[in-house]
C-alpha atoms as a PDB file:
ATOM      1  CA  UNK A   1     102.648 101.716 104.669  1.00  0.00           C
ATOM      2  CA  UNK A   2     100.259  98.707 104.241  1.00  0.00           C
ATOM      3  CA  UNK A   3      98.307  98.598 107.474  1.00  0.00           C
ATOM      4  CA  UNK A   4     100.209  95.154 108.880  1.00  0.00           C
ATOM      5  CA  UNK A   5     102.870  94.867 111.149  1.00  0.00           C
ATOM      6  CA  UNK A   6     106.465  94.458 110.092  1.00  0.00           C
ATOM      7  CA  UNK A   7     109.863  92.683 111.391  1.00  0.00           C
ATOM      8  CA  UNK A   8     112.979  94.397 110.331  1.00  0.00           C
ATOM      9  CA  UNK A   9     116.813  93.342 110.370  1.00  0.00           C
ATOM     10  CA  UNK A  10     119.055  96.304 110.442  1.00  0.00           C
ATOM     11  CA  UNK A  11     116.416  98.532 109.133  1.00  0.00           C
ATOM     12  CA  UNK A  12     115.294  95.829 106.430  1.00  0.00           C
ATOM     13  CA  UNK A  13     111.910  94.474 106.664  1.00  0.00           C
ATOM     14  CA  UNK A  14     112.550  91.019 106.205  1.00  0.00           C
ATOM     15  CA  UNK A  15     108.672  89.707 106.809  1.00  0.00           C
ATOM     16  CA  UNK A  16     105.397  91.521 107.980  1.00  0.00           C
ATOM     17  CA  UNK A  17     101.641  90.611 108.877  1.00  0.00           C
ATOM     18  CA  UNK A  18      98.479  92.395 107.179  1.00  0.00           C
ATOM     19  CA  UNK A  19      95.131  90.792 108.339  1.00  0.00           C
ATOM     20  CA  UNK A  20      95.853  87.151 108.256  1.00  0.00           C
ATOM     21  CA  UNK A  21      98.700  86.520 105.835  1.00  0.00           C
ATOM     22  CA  UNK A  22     102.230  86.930 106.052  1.00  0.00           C
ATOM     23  CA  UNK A  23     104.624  88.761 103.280  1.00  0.00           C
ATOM     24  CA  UNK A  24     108.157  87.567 103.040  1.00  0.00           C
ATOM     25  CA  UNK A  25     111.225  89.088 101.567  1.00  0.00           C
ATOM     26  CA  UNK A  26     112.352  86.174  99.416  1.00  0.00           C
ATOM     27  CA  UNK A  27     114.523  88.520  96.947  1.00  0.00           C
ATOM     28  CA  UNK A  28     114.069  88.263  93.335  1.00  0.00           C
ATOM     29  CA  UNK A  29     116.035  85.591  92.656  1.00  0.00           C
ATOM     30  CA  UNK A  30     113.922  82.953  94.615  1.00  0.00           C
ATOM     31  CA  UNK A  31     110.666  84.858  94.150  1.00  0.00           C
ATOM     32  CA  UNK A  32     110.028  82.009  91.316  1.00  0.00           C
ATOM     33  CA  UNK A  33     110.619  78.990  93.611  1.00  0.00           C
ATOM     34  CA  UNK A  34     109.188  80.489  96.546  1.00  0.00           C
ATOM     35  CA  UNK A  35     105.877  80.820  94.077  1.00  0.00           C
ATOM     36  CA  UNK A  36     105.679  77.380  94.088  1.00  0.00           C
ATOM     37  CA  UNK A  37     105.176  76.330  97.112  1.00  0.00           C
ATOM     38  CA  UNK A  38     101.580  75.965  98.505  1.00  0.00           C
ATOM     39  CA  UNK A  39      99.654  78.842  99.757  1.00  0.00           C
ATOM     40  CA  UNK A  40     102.005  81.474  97.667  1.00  0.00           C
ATOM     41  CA  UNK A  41     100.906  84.061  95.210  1.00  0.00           C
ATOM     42  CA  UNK A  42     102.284  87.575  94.279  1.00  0.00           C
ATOM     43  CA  UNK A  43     102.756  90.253  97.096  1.00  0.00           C
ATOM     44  CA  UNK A  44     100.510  93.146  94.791  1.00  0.00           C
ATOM     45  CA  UNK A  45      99.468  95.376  97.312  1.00  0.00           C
ATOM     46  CA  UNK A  46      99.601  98.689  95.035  1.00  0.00           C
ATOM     47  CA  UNK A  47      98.753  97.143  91.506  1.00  0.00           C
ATOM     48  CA  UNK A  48     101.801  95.512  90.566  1.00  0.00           C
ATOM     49  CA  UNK A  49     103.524  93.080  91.721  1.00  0.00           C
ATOM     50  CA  UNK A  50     106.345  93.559  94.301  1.00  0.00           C
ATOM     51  CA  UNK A  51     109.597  92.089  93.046  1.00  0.00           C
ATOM     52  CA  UNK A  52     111.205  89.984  95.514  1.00  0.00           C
ATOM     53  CA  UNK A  53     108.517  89.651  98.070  1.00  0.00           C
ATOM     54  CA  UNK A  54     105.730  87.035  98.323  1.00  0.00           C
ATOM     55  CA  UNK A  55     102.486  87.038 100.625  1.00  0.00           C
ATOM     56  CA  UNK A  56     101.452  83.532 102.310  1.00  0.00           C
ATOM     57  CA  UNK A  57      98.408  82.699 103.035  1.00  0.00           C
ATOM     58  CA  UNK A  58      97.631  81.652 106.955  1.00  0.00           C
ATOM     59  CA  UNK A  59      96.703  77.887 106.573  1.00  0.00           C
ATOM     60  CA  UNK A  60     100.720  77.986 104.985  1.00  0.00           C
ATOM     61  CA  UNK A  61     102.005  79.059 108.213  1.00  0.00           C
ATOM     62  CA  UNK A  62      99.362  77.488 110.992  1.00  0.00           C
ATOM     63  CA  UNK A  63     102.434  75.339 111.594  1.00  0.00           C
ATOM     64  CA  UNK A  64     105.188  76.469 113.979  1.00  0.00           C
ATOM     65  CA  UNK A  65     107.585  74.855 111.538  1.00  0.00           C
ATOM     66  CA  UNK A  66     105.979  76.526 108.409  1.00  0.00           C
ATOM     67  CA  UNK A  67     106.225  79.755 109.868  1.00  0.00           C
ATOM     68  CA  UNK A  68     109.973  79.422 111.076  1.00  0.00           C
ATOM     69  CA  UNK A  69     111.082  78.319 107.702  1.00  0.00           C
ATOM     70  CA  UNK A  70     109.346  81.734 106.294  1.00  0.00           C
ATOM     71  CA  UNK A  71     110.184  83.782 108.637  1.00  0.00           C
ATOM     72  CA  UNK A  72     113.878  82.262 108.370  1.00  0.00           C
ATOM     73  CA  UNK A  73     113.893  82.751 104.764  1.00  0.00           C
ATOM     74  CA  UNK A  74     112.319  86.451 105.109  1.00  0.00           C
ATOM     75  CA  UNK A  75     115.226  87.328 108.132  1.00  0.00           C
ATOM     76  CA  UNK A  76     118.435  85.630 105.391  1.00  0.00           C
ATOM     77  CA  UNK A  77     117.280  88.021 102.371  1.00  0.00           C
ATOM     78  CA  UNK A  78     117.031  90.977 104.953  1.00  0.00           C
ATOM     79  CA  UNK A  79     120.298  89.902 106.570  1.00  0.00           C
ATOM     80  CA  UNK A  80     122.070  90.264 102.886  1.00  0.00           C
ATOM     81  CA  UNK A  81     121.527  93.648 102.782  1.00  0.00           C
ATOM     82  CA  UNK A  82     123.325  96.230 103.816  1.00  0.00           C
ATOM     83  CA  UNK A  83     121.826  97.966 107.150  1.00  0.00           C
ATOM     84  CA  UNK A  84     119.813 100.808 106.771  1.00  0.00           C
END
């Protein structure tokens, strides 16, 4: 779908890799907050902007920690959904 490598829960895709970034499935209700945070812009792979998702930029996640929280966050949105 967009040449990366993704990480589904249930059939959700809760976080994925393309090149050397990292998308996350916040949801759109912490899309905002999750924007905040350092290394964070927009997931706009096709034009517009993805609602609910965020890509993060490597030096985010060169930290095992960094990347758990993500990926922690990513796996909770997925898990709220109902399986696929």
């Amino acid at each position: 779908m967009f040449g990366g490598l993704a990480f589904l829960y249930e059939g959700n895709m809760a976080v994925g890799v393309t090149g050397d970034e990292l998308m996350v499935r916040v949801g759109p209700d912490a899309t905002e907050a999750a924007l905040k945070l350092p290394g964070t812009r927009p997931f706009d792979f096709t034009g517009r902007p993805m609602r609910g998702w965020v890509v993060v930029a490597s030096s985010a996640v060169s930290e095992d920690q960094a990347l758990a929280a993500w990926v922690d966050q990513g796996h909770a949105f997925a898990a709220s959904l109902p399986p696929t």
